[in-house]
Protein backbone atom coordinates (compact mmCIF):
# COMPACT_ATOMS: atom_id res chain seq x y z
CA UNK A 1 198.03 111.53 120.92
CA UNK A 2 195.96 113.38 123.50
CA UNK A 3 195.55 113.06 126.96
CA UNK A 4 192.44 114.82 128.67
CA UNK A 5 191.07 112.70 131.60
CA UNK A 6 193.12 113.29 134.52
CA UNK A 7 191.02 114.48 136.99
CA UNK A 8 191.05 115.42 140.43
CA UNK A 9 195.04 115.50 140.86
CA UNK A 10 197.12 117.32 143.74
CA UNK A 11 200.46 117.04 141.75
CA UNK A 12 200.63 116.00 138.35
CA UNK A 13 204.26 114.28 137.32
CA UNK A 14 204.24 113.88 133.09
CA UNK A 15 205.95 110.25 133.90
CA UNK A 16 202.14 109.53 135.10
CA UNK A 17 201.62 109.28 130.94
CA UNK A 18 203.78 106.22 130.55
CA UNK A 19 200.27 104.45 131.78
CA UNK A 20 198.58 105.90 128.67
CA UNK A 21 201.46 105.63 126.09
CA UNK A 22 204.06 103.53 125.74
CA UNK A 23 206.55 106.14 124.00
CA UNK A 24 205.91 110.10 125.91
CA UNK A 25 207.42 111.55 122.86
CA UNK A 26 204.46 110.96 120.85
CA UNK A 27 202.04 113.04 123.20
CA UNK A 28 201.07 116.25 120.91
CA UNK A 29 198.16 117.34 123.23
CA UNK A 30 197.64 117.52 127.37
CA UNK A 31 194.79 118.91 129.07
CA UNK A 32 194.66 118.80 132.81
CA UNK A 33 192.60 121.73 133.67
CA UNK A 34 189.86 122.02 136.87
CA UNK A 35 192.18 118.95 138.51
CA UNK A 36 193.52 121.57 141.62
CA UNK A 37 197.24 120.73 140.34
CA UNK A 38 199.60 122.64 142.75
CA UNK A 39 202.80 121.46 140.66
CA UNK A 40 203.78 120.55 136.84
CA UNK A 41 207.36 119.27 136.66
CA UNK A 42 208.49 118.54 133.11
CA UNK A 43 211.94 118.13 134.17
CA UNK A 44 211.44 115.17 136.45
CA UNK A 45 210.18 113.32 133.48
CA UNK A 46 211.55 111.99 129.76
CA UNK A 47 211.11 115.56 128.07
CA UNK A 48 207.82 115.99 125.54
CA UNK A 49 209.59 117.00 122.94
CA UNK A 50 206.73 116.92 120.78
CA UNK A 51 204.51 118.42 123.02
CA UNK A 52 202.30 121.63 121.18
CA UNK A 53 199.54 122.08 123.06
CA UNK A 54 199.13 122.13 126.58
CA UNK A 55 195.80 123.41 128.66
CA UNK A 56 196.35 123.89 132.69
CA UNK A 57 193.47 126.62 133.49
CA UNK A 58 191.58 126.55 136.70
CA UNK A 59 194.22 125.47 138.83
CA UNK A 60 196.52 126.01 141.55
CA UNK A 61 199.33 126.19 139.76
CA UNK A 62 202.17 128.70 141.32
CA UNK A 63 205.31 127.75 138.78
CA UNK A 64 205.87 126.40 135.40
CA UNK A 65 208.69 125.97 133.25
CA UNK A 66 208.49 125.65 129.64
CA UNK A 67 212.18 124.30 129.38
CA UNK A 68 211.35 120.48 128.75
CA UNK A 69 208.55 121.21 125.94
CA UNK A 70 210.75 123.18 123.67
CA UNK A 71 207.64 123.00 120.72
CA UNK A 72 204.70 124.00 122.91
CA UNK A 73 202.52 126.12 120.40
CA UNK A 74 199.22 126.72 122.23
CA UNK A 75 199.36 127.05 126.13
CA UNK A 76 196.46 127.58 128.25
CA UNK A 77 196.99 129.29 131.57
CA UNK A 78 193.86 131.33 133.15
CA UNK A 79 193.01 131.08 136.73
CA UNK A 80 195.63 129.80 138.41
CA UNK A 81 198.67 131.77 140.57
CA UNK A 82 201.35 132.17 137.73
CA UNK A 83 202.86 135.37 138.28
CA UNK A 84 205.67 133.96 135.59
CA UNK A 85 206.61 131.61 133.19
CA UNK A 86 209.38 130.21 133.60
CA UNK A 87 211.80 129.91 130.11
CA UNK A 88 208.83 131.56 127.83
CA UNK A 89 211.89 133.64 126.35
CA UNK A 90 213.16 130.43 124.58
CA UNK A 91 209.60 129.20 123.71
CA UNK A 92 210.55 129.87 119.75
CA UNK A 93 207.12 128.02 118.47
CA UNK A 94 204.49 129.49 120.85
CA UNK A 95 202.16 130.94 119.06
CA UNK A 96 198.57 131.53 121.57
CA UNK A 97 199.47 132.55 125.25
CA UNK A 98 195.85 132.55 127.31
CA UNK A 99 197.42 133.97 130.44
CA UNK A 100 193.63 135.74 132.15
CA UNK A 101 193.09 135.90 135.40
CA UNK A 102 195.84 134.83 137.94
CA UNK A 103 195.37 134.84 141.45
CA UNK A 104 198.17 136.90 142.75
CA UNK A 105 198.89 138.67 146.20
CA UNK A 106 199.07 142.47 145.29
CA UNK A 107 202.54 142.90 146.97
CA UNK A 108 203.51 140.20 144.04
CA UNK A 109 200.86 141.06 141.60
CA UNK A 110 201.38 140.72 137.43
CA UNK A 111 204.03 143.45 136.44
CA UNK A 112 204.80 144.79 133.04
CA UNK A 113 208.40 142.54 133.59
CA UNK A 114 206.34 139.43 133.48
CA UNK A 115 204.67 140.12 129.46
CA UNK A 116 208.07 140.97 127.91
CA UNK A 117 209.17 137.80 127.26
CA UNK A 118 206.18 136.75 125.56
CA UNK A 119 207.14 139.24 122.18
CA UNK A 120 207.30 136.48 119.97
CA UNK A 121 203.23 135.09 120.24
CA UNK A 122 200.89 135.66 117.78
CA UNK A 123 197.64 135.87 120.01
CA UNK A 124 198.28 137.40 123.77
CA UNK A 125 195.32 136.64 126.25
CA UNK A 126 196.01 138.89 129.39
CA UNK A 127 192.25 139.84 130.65
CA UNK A 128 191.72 139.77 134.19
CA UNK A 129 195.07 140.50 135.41
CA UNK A 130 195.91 144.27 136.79
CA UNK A 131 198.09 145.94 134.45
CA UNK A 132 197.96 149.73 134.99
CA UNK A 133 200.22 150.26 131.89
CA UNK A 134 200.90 148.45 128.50
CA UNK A 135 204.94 148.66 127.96
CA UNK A 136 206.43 147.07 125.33
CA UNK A 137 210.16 147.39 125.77
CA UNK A 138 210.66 145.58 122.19
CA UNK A 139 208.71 144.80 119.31
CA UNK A 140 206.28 142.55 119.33
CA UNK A 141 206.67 142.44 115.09
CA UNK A 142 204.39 138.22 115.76
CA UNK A 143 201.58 139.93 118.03
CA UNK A 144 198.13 139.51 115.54
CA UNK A 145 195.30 139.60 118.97
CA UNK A 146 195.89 141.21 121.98
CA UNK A 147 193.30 140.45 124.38
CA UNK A 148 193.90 143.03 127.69
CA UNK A 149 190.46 143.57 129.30
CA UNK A 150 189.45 144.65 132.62
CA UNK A 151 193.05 145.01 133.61
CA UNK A 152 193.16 148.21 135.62
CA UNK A 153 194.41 149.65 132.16
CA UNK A 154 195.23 153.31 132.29
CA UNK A 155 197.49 154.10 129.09
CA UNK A 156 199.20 152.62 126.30
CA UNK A 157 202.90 153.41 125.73
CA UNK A 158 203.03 156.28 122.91
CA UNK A 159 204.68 154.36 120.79
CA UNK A 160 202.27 151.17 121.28
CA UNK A 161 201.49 150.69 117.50
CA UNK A 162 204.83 151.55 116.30
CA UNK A 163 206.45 147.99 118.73
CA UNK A 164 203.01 146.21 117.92
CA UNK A 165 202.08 147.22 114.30
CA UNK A 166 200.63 143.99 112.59
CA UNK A 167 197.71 143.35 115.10
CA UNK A 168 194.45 142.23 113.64
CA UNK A 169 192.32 142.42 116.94
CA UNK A 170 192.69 144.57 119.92
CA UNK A 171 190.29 144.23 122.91
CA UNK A 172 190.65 146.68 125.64
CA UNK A 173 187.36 146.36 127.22
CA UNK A 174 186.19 147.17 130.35
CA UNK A 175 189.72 149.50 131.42
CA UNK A 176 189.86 153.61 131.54
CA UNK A 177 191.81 154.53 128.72
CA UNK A 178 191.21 158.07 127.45
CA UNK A 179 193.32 158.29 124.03
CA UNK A 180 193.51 156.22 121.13
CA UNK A 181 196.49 157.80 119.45
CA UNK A 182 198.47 155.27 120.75
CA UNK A 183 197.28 153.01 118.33
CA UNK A 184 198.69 154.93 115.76
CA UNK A 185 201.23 152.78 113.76
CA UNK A 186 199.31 149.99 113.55
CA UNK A 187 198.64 148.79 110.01
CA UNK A 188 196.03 146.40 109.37
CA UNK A 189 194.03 146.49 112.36
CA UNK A 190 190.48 144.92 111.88
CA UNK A 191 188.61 144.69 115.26
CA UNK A 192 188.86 147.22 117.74
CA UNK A 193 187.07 147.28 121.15
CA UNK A 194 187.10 149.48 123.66
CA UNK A 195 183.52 148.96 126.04
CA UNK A 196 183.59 150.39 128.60
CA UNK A 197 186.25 153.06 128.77
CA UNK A 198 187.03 156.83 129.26
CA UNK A 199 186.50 158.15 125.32
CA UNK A 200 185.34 160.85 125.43
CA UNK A 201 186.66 163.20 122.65
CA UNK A 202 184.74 162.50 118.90
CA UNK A 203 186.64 164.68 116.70
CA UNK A 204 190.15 162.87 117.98
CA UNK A 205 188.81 159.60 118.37
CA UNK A 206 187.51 160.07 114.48
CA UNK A 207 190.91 161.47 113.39
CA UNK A 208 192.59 158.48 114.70
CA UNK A 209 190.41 155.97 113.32
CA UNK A 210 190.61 157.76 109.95
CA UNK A 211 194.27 156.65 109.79
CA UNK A 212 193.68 153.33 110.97
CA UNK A 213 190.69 152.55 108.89
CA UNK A 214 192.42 151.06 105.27
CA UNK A 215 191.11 147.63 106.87
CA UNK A 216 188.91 148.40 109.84
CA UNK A 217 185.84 146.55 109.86
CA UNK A 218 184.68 146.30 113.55
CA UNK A 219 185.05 149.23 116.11
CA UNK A 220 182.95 149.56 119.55
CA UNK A 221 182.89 152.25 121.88
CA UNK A 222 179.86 151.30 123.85
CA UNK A 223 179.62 152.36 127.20
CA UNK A 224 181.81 155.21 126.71
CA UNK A 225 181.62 158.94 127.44
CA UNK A 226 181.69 159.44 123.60
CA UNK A 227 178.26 156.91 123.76
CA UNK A 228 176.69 157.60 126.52
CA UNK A 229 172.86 157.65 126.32
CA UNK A 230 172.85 155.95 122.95
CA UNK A 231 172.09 152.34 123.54
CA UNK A 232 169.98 150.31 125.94
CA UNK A 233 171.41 148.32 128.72
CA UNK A 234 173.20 144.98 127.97
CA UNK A 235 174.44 142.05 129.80
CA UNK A 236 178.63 141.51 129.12
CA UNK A 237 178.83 137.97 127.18
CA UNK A 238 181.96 137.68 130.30
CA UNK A 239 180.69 135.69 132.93
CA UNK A 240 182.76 135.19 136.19
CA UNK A 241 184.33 131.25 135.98
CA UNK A 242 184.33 131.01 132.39
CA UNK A 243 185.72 133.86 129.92
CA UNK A 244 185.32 132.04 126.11
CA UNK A 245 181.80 129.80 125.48
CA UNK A 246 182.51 126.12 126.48
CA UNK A 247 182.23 125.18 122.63
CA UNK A 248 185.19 127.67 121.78
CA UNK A 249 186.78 125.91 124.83
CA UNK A 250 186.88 122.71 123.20
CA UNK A 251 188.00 123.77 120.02
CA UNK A 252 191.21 124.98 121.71
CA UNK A 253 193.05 122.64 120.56
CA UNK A 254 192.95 123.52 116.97
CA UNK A 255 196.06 125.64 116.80
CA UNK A 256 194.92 126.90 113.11
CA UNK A 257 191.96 127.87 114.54
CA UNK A 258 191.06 132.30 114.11
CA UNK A 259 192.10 133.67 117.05
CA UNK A 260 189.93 136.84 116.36
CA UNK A 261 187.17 134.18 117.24
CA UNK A 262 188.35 133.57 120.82
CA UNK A 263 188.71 136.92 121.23
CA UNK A 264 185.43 138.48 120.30
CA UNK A 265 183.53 136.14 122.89
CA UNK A 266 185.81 137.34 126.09
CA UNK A 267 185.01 139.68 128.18
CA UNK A 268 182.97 141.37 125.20
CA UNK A 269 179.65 142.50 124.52
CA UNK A 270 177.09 140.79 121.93
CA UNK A 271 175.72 142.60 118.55
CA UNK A 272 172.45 144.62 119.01
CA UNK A 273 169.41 143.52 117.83
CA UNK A 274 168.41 146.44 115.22
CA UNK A 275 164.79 146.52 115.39
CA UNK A 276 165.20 147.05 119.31
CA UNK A 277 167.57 149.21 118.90
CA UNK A 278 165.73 151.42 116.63
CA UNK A 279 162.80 151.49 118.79
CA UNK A 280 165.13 152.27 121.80
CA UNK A 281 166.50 155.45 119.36
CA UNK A 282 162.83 156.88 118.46
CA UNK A 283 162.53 157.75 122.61
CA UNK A 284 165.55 159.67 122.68
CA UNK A 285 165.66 162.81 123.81
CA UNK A 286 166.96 165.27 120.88
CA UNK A 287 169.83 166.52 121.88
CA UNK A 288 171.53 162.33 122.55
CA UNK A 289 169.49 161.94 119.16
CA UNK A 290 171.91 164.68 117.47
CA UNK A 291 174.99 163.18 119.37
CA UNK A 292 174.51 159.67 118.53
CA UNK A 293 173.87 161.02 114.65
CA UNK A 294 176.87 163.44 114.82
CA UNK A 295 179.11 160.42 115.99
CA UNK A 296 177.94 157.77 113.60
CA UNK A 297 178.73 160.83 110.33
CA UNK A 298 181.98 161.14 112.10
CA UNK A 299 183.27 157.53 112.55
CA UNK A 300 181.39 155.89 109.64
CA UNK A 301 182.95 158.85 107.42
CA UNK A 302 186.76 158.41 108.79
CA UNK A 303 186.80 154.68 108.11
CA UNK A 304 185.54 153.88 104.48
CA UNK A 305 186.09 150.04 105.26
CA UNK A 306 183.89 149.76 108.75
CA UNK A 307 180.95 147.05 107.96
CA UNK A 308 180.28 146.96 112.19
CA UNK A 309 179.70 150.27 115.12
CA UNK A 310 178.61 149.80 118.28
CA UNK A 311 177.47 145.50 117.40
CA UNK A 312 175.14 147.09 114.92
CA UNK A 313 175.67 146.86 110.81
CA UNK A 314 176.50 149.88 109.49
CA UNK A 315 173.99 151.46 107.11
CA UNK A 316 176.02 154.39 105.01
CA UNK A 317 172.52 155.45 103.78
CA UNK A 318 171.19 155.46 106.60
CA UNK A 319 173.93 157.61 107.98
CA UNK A 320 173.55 160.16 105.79
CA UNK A 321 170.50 160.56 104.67
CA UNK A 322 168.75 164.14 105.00
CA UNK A 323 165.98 163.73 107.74
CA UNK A 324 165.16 165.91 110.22
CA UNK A 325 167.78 165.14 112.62
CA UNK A 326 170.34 165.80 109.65
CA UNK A 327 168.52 169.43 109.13
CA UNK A 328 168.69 170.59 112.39
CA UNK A 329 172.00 169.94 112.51
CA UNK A 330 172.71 172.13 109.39
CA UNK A 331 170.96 174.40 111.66
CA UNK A 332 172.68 174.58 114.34
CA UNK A 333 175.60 174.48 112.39
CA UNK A 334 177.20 171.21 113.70
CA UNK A 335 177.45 170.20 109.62
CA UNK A 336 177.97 172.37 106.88
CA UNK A 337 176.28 171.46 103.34
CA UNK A 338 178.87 171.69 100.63
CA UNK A 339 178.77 170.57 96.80
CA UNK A 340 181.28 168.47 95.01
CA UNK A 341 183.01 168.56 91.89
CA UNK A 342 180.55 166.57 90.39
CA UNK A 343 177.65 168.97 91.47
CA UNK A 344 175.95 166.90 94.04
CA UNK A 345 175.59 167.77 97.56
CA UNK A 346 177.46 166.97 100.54
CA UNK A 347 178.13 167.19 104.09
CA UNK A 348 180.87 167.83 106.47
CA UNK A 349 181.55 168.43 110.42
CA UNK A 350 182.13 171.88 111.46
């Protein structure tokens, strides 16, 4: 059973549910978000042991403790003053944290101490939040999305991918990291985002992604150093009250559902529309034509699996056909033509 229309509530007590069901323990699903709750007190009430998915966003919420719903899977948290959560440690079944966006005094603000109880998720939704650093202090062996955009977001740990190595989906958007070789470890990473950051090195950035790329199939580096000049303007699909489309919202509650779905839409940007795009690329300039040609042979070439650069299909043909961009780079000696085995030509980076 599910209870979703309790609106406009100061305190919320879970006895308040006897009204809607005569036996608590059968309630599976609760959502009581935009109801400015200051308080949620499981304890005061007959325990939800059943309990799996609870939403509380856009709240006022300042505590919570997870002790009385021992089988909470899914639990919804943006935007409300949670700084911790109380008995996550013990929270053996919980499987999608959405923690984004608390409202915190600085003095108080969201520390590193406050994540490392959460090791045992599958999908980690931290966006919004200021976290300078990313510190595991054990292995998060579960962790399959990690969602950590505009957080302030300096560095990862070195040793990131080795305590996180089985995530599918990374978003660091919108942060200033410089290095990607903490992500090194990971094993079958397929989405990787990292708009608007500090990249700004193409022959590292392509070394790392060439041992990363056995299952790659998204990467994006707009708004980068690496990029800049490349692509037109466009709008973030993030907008200020509401971080995933109302429609993904709603479909929260499906605990099966692909978290690399929730992901993608949050704080993200959309694809590119290719025939702009390549009208946008025939009035570049020629030296940000030879850049944006030298990085796409780079990072197309170090990850044989990548179907998506930049929110644009990849085109390996396109890539490396020999036009006049691709000659004068021969020129200039940028690539170097080379013949295989086989006696065709080739190409590599100099």
């Amino acid at each position: 059973m599910q209870i979703s229309n309790l609106h406009r509530l100061l305190v919320l007590e879970v006895c308040i549910l006897s009204e809607y069901t005569k036996d608590p323990l059968e309630i599976l699903l609760m959502k009581a978000g935009s109801n400015d709750l200051e308080s949620l007190d499981f304890a005061i009430s007959v325990p939800l042991s059943r309990l799996e998915i609870l939403d509380v966003s856009d709240n006022r919420l300042s505590f919570i403790d997870l002790a009385e719903v021992p089988h909470l899977k899914n639990l919804k948290l943006d935007r409300n003053s949670l700084a911790t959560i109380e008995s996550v440690r013990n929270s053996r079944h919980l499987e999608t944290l959405s923690w984004r966006e608390q409202s915190l005094i600085p003095a108080y603000g969201f520390s590193a101490q406050q994540y490392q109880h959460c090791h045992e998720v599958r999908n980690l939704y931290l966006s919004g939040n200021t976290i300078s650093t990313f510190t595991p202090l054990t292995a998060f062996l579960n962790l399959q999305s990690l969602e950590l955009a505009s957080a302030g977001l300096q560095t990862l740990s070195s040793d990131f991918g080795l305590r996180c190595p089985n995530l599918r989906v990374v978003n660091l958007n919108y942060n200033a990291i410089r290095d990607l070789r903490p992500l090194l470890g990971i094993m079958r990473l397929q989405r990787l985002s990292l708009i608007g950051n500090r990249v700004a090195r193409l022959r590292r950035t392509a070394a790392v992604i060439d041992r990363l790329g056995e299952e790659l199939l998204h990467i994006d580096l707009r708004n980068n150093p690496l990029t800049t000049g490349f692509y037109m303007p466009q709008e973030s699909s993030h907008t200020e009250r509401r971080l995933v489309p109302r429609v993904v919202s709603q479909k929260f509650v499906d605990d099966k559902r692909d978290a690399a779905g929730i992901a993608a839409k949050a704080y993200s940007l959309g694809p590119l529309d290719k025939e702009a795009d390549s009208a946008s690329r025939e009035r570049l300039d020629e030296d940000t034509k030879l850049r944006r040609r030298v990085y796409e042979m780079l990072i197309v070439n170090a990850c044989k699996t990548l179907e998506q650069l930049d929110g644009l299909d990849v085109d390996r043909e396109k890539v490396g056909r020999k036009d006049d961009v691709w000659e004068r780079l021969v020129e200039l000696g940028v690539l170097k033509e080379k013949r295989k085995s086989n006696g065709e030509t080739g190409v590599e980076s100099l």
